[in-house]
C-alpha atoms as a PDB file:
ATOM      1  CA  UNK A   1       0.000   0.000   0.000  1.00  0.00           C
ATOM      2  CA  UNK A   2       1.495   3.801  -1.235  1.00  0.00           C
ATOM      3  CA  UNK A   3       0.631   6.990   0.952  1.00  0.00           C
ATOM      4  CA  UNK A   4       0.819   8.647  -2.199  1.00  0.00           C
ATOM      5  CA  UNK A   5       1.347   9.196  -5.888  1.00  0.00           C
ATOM      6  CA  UNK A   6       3.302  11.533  -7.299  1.00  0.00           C
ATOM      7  CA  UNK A   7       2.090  11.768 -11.207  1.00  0.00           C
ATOM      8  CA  UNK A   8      -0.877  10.377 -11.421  1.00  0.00           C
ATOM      9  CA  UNK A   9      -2.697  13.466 -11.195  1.00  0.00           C
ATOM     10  CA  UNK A  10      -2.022  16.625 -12.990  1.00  0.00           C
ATOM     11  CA  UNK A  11      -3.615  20.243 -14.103  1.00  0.00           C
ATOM     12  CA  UNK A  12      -5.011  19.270 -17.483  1.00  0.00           C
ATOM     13  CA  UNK A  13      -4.163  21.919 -20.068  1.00  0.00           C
ATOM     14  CA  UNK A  14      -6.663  24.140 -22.062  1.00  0.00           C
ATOM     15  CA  UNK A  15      -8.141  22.763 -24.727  1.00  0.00           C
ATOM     16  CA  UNK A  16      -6.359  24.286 -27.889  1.00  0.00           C
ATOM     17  CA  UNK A  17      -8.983  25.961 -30.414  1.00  0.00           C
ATOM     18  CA  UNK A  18      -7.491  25.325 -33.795  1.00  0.00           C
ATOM     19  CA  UNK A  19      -9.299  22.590 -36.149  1.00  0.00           C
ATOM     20  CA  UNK A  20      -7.136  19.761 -36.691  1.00  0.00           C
ATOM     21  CA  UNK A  21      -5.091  19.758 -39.451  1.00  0.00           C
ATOM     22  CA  UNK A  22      -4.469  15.847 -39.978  1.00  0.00           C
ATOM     23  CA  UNK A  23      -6.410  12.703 -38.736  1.00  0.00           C
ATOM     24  CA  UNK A  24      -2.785  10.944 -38.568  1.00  0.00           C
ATOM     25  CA  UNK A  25       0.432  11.965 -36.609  1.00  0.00           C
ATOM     26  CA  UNK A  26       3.545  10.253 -34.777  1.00  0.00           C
ATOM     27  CA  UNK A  27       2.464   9.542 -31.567  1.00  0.00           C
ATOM     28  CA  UNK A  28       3.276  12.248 -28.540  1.00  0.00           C
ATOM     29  CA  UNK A  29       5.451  11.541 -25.432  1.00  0.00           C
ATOM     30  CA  UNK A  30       3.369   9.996 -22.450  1.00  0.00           C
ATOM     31  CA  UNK A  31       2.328  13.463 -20.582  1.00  0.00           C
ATOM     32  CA  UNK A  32       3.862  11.528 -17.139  1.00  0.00           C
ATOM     33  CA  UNK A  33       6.866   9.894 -17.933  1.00  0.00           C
ATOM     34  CA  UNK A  34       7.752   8.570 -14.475  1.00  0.00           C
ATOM     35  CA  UNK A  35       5.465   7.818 -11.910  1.00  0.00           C
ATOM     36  CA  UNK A  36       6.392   7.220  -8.044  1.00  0.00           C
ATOM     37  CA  UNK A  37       4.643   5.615  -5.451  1.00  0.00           C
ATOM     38  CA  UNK A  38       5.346   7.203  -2.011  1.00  0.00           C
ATOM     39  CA  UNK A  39       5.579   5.226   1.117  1.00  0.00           C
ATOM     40  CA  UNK A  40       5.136   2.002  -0.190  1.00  0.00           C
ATOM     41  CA  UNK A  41       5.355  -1.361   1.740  1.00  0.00           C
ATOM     42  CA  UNK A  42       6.030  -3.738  -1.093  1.00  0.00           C
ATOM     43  CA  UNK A  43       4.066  -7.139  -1.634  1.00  0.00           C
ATOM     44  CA  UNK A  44       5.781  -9.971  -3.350  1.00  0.00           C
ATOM     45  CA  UNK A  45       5.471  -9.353  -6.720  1.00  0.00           C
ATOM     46  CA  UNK A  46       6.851  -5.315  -6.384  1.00  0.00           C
ATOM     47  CA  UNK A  47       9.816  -6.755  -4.394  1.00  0.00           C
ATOM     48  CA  UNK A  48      10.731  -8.659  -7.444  1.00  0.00           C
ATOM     49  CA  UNK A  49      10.362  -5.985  -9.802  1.00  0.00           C
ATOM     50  CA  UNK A  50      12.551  -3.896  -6.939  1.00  0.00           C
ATOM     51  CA  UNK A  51      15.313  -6.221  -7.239  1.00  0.00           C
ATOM     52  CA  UNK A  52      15.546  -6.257 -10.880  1.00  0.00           C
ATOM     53  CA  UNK A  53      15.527  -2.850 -11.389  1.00  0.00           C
ATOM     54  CA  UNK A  54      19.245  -3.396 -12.894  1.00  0.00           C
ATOM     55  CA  UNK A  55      18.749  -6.071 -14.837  1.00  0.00           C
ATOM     56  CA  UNK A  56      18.292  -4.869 -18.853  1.00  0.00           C
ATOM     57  CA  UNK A  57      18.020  -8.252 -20.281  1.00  0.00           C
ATOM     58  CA  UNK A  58      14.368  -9.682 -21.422  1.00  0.00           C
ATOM     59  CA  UNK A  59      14.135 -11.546 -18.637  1.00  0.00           C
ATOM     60  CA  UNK A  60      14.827  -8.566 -16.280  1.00  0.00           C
ATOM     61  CA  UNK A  61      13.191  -5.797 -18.214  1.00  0.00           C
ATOM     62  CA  UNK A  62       9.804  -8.972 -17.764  1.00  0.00           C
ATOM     63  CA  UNK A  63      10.531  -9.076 -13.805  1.00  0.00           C
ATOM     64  CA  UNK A  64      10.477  -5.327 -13.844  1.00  0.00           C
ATOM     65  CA  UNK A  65       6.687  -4.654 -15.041  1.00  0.00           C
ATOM     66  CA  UNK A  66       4.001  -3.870 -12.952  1.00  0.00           C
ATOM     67  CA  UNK A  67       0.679  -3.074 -12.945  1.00  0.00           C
ATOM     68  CA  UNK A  68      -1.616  -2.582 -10.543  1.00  0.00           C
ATOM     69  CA  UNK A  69      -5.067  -0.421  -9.669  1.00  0.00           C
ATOM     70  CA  UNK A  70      -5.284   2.485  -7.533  1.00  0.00           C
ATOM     71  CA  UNK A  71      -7.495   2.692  -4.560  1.00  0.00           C
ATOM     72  CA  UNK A  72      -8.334   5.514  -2.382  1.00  0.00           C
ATOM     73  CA  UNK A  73      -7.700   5.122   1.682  1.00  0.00           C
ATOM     74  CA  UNK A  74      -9.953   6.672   4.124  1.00  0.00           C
ATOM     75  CA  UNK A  75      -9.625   7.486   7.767  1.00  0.00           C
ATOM     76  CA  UNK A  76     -10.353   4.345   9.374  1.00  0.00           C
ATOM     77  CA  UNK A  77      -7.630   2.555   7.030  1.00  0.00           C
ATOM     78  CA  UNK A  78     -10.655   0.880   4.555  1.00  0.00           C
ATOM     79  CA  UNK A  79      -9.703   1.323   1.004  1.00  0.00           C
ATOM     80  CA  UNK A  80     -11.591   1.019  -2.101  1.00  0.00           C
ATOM     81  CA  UNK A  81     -10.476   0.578  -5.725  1.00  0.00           C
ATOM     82  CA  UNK A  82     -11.035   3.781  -7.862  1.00  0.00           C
ATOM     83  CA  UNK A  83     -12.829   3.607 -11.485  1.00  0.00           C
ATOM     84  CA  UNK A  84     -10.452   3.091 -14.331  1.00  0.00           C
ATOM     85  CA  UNK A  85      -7.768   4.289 -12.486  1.00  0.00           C
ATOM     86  CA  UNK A  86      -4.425   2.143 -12.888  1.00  0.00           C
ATOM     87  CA  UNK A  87      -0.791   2.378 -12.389  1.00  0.00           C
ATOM     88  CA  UNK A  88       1.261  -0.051 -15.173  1.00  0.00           C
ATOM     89  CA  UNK A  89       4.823   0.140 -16.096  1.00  0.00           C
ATOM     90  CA  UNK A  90       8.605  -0.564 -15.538  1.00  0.00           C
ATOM     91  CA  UNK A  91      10.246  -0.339 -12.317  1.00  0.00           C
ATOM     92  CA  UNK A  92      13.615   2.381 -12.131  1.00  0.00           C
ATOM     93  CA  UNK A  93      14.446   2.317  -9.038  1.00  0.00           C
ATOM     94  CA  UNK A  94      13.659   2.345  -5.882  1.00  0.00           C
ATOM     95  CA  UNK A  95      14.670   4.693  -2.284  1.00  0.00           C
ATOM     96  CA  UNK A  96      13.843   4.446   1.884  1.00  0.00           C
ATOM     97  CA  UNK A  97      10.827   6.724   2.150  1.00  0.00           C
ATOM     98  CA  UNK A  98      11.033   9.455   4.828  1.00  0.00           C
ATOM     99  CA  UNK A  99       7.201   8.320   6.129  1.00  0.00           C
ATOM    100  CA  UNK A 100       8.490   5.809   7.884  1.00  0.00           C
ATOM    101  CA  UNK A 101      10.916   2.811   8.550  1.00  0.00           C
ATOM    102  CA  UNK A 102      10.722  -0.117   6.048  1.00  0.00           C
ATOM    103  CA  UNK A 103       8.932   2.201   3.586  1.00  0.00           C
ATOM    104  CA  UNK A 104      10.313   2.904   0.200  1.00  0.00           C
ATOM    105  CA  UNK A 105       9.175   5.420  -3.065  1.00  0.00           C
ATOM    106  CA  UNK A 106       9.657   3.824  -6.252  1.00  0.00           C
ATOM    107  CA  UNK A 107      10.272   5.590  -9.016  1.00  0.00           C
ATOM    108  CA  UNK A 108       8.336   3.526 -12.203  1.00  0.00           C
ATOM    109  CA  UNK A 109       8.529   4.528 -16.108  1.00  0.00           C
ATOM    110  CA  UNK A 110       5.002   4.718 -16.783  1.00  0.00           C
ATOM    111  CA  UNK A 111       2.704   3.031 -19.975  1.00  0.00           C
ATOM    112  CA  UNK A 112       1.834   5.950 -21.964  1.00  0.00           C
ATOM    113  CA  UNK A 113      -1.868   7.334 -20.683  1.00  0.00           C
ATOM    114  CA  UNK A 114      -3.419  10.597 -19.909  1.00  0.00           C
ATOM    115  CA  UNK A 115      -3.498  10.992 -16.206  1.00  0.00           C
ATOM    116  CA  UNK A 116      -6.326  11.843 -13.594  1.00  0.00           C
ATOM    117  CA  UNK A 117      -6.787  15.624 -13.248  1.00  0.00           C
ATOM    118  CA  UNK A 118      -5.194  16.853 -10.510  1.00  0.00           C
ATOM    119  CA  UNK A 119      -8.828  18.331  -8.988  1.00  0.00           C
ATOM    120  CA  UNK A 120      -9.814  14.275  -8.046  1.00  0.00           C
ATOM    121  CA  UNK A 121      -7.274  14.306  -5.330  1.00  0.00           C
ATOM    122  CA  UNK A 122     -10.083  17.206  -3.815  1.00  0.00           C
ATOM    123  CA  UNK A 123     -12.934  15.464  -4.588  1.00  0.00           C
ATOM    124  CA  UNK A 124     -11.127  12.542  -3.145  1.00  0.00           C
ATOM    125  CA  UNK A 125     -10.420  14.243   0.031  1.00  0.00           C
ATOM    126  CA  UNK A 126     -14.246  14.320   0.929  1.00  0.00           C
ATOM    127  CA  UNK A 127     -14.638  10.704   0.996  1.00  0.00           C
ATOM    128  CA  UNK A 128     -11.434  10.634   3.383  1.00  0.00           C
ATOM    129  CA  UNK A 129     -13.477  10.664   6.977  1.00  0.00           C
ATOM    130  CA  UNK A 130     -16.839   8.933   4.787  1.00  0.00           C
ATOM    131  CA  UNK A 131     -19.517  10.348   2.162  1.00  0.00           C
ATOM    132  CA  UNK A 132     -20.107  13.669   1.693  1.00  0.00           C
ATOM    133  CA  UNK A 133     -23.369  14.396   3.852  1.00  0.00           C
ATOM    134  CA  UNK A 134     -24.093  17.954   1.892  1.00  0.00           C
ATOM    135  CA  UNK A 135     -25.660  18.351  -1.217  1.00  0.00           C
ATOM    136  CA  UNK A 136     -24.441  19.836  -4.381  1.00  0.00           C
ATOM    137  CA  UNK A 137     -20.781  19.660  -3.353  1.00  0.00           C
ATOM    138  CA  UNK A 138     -19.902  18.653  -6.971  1.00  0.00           C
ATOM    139  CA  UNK A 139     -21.443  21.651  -8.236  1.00  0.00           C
ATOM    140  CA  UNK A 140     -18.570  24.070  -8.459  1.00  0.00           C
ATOM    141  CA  UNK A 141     -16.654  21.692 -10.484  1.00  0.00           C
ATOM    142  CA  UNK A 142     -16.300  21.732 -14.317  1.00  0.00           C
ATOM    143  CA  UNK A 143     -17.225  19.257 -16.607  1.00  0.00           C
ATOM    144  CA  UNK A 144     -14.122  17.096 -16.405  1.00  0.00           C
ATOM    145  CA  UNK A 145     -14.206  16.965 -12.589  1.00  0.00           C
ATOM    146  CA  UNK A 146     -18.056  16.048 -12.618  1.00  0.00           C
ATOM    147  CA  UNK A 147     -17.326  13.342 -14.694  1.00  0.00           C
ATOM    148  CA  UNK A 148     -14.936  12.352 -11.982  1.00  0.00           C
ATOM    149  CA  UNK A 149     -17.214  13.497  -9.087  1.00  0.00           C
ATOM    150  CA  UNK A 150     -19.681  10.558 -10.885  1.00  0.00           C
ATOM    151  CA  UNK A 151     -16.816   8.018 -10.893  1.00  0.00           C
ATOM    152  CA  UNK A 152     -15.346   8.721  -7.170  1.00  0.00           C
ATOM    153  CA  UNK A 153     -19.215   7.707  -6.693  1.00  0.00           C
ATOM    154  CA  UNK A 154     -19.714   5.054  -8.222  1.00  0.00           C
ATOM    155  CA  UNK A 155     -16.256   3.647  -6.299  1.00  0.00           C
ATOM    156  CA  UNK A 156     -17.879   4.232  -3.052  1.00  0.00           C
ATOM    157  CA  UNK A 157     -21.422   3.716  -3.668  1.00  0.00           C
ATOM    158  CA  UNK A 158     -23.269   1.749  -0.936  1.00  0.00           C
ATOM    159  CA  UNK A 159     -24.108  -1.587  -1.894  1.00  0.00           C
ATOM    160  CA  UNK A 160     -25.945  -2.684   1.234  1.00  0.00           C
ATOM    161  CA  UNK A 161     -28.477  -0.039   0.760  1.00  0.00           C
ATOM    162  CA  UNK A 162     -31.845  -1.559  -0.240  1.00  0.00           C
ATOM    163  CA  UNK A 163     -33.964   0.029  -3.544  1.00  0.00           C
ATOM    164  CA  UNK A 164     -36.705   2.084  -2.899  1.00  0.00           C
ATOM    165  CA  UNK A 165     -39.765   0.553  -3.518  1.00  0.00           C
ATOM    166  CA  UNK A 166     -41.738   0.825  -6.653  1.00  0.00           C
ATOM    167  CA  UNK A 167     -43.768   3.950  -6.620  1.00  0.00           C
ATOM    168  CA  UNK A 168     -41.710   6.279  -4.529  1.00  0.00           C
ATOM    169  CA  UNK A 169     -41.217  10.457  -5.929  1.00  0.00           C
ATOM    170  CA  UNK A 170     -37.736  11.549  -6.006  1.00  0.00           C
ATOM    171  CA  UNK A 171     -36.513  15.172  -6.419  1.00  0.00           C
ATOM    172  CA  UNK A 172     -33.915  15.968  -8.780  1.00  0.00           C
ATOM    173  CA  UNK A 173     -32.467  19.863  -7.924  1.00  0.00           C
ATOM    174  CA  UNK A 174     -32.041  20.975 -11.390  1.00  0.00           C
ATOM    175  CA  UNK A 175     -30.019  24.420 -10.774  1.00  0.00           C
ATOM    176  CA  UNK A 176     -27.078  23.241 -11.918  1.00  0.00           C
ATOM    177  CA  UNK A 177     -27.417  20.958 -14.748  1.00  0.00           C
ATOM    178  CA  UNK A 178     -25.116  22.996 -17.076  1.00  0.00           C
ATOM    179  CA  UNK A 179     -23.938  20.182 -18.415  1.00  0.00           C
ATOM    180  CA  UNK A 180     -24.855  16.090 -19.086  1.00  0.00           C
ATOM    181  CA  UNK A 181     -21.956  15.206 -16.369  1.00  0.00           C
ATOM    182  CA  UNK A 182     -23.844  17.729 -13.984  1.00  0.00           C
ATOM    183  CA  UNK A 183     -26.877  15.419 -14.509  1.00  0.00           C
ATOM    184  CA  UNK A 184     -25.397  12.342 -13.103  1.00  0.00           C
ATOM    185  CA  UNK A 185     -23.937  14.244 -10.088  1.00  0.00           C
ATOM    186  CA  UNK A 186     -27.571  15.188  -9.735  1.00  0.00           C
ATOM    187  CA  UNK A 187     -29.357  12.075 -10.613  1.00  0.00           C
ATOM    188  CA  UNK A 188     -27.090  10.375  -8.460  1.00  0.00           C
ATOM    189  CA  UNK A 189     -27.900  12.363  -5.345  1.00  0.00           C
ATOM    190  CA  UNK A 190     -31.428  13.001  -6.316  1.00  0.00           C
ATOM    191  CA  UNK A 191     -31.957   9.244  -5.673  1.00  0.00           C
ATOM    192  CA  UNK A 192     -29.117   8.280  -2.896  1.00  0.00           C
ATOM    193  CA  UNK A 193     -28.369  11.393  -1.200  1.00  0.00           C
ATOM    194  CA  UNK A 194     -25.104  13.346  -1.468  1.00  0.00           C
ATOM    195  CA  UNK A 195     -22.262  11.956  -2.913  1.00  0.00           C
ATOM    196  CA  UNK A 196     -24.857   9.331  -4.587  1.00  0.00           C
ATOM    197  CA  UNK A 197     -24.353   7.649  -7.759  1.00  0.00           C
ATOM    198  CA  UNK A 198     -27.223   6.381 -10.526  1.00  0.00           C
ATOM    199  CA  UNK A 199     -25.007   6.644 -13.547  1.00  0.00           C
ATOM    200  CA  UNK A 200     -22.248   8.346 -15.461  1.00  0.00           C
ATOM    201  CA  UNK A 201     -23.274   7.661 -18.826  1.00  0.00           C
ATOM    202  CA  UNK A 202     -26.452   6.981 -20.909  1.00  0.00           C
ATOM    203  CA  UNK A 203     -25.343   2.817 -20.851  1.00  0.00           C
ATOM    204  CA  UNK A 204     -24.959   3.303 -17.100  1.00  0.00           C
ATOM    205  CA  UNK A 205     -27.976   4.978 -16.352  1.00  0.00           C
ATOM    206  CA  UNK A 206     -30.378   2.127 -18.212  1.00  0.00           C
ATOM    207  CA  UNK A 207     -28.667  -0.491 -16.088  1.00  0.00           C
ATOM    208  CA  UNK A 208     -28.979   1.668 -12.679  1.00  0.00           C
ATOM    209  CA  UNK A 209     -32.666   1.709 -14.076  1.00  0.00           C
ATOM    210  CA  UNK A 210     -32.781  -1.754 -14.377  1.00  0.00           C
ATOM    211  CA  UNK A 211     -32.302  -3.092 -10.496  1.00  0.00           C
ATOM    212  CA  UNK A 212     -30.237  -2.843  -7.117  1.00  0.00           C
ATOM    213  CA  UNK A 213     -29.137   1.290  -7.692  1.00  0.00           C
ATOM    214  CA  UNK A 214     -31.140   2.266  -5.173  1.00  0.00           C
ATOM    215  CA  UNK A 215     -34.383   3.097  -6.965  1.00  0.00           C
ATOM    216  CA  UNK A 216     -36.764   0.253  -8.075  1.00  0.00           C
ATOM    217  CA  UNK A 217     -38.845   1.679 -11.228  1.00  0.00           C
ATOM    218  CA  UNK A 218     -41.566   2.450 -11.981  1.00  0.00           C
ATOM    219  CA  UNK A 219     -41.137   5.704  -9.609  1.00  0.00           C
ATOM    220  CA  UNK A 220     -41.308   9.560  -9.789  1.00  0.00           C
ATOM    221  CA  UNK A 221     -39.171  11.977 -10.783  1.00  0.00           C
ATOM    222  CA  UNK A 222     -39.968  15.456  -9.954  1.00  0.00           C
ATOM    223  CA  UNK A 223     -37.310  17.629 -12.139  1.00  0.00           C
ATOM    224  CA  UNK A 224     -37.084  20.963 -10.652  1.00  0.00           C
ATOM    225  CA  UNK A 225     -35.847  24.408 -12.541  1.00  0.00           C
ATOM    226  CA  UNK A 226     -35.636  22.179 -15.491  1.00  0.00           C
ATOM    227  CA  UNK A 227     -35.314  24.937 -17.671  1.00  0.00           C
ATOM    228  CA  UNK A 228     -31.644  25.195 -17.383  1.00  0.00           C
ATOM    229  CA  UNK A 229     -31.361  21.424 -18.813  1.00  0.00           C
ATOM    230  CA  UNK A 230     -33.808  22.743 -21.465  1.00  0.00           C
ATOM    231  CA  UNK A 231     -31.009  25.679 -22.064  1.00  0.00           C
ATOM    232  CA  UNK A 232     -27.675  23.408 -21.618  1.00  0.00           C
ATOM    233  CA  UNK A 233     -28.453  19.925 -22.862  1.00  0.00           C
ATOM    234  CA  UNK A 234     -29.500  20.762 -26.867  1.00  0.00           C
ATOM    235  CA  UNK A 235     -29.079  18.469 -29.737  1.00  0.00           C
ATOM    236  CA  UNK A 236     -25.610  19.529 -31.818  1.00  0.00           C
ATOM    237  CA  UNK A 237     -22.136  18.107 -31.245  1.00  0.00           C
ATOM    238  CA  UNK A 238     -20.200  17.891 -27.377  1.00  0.00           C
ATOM    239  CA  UNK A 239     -17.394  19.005 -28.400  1.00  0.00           C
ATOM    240  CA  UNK A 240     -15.785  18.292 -25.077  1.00  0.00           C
ATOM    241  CA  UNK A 241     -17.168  14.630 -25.175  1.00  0.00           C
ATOM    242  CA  UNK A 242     -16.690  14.218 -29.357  1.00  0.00           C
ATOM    243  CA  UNK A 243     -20.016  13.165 -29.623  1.00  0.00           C
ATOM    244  CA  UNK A 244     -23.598  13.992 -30.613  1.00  0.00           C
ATOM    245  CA  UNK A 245     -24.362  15.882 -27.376  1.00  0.00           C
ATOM    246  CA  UNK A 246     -27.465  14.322 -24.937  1.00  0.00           C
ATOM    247  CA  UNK A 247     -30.514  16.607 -24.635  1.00  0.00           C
ATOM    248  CA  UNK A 248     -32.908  17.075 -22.076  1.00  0.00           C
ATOM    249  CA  UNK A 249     -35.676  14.407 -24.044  1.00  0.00           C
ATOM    250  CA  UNK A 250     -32.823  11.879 -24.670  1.00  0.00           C
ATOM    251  CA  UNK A 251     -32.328  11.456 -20.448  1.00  0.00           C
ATOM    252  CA  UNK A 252     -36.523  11.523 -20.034  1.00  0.00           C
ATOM    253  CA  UNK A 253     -36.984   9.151 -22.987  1.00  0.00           C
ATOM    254  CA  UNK A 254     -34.551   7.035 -21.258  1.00  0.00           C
ATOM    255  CA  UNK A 255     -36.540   7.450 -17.993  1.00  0.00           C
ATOM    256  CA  UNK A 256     -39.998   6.729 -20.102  1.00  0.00           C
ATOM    257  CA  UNK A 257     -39.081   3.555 -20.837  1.00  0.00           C
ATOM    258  CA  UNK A 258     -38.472   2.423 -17.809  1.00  0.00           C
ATOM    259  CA  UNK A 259     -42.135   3.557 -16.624  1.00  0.00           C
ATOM    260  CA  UNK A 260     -40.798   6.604 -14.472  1.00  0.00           C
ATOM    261  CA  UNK A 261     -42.763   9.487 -14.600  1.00  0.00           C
ATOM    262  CA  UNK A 262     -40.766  12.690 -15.239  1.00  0.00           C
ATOM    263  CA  UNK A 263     -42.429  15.790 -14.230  1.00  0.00           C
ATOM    264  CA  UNK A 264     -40.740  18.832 -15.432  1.00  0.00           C
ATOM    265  CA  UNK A 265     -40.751  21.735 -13.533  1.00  0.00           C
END
């Protein structure tokens, strides 16, 4: 287990304006070379890679590969595996950590992929001493750290938690659906209370539909101020998704046809 990681998440930079200018290119330099794990207490298998650190044959280069998810680590010392977040590549080398006796920081020459934005490691932090137990928290986040907000969610999400029974009226707090991520922040808490999650994408939010998400259908969904969905979420192109955007009648047709009853307020 690693107090820390130094790498894995980074300020993303502005998205540049220019059209493209070719659908082929020569591949770009991973944007995090070298990753290192901080106060690591090494298992088994990322001793061995330690020890071959210096070996460049095959054989060595084999021993020195690792891979392995990343998890967050609350308070009380539980951890839980984070959403498409992994750590994969070649051990370096390796150094005694100052955080304590028998701990070391290993440096690792990381598989090229883009790497969490460095906001997560705030939205993180509020799951630290349990969920978040205030609504809208996720709201003064752009759309790249909603779309995280959703994920940290799903991570945690409470499995023991029964549905609610057939017929029960939920309130979804529309204010700040800007955007389709800021619906599944608010869908998500709408039906299981801050820090909630009921889907992150349209694939996600069928299934949650479907059973054991914490709302058993048909119910009802009272949308309030949805006139700022009806604003944000047109038909045309996401340009920050790449993708034929999701309007405000895709996510109720969605709901339709699961027998929920959307009232739009």
């Amino acid at each position: 287990m690693c107090a820390d990681i130094d790498g894995l998440f980074v300020d993303l930079p502005p998205r540049p304006r220019e059209r493209p200018t070719g659908l082929f290119r020569e591949p770009a330099e991973p944007p995090v070379p070298h990753v290192t794990l901080v106060g690591c207490r090494p298992e088994p298998p990322l001793e061995t890679a330690i020890a071959a650190a210096h070996q460049a044959t095959k054989a060595g280069l084999r021993r020195r590969r690792v891979s392995a998810d990343v998890g967050a680590v609350a308070a009380d010392g539980s951890a839980v595996a984070l959403v498409a977040a992994a750590v994969s590549g070649t051990v370096l080398s390796s150094v005694p950590s100052t955080l304590g006796s028998g701990l070391l920081d290993v440096t690792i020459a990381g598989d090229a992929r883009e790497p969490r934005p460095a906001g997560t490691r705030g939205i993180l932090d509020l799951w630290f001493t349990g969920r978040p137990t205030r609504y809208n928290l996720w709201a003064r986040h752009d759309r790249t750290l909603r779309h995280e907000w959703a994920g940290v969610a799903l991570a945690h999400r409470r499995r023991e938690a029964p549905d609610r029974p057939a017929g029960t009226v939920f309130h979804l707090d529309g204010r700040f659906v800007t955007d389709v991520e800021g619906f599944y922040c608010d869908i998500g808490e709408a039906i299981n209370g801050p820090g909630g999650y009921f889907g992150w994408n349209l694939d996600a939010l069928d299934d949650c539909l479907s059973a054991t998400w914490g709302a058993q259908a048909p119910f009802r969904l009272l949308w309030h101020d949805s006139a700022v969905a009806r604003r944000h979420l047109v038909a045309g192109h996401d340009r920050h998704r790449r993708a034929p955007a999701v309007t405000l009648d895709t996510l109720v047709q969605v709901f339709t046809a699961h027998g929920v009853d959307v009232e739009l307020r």
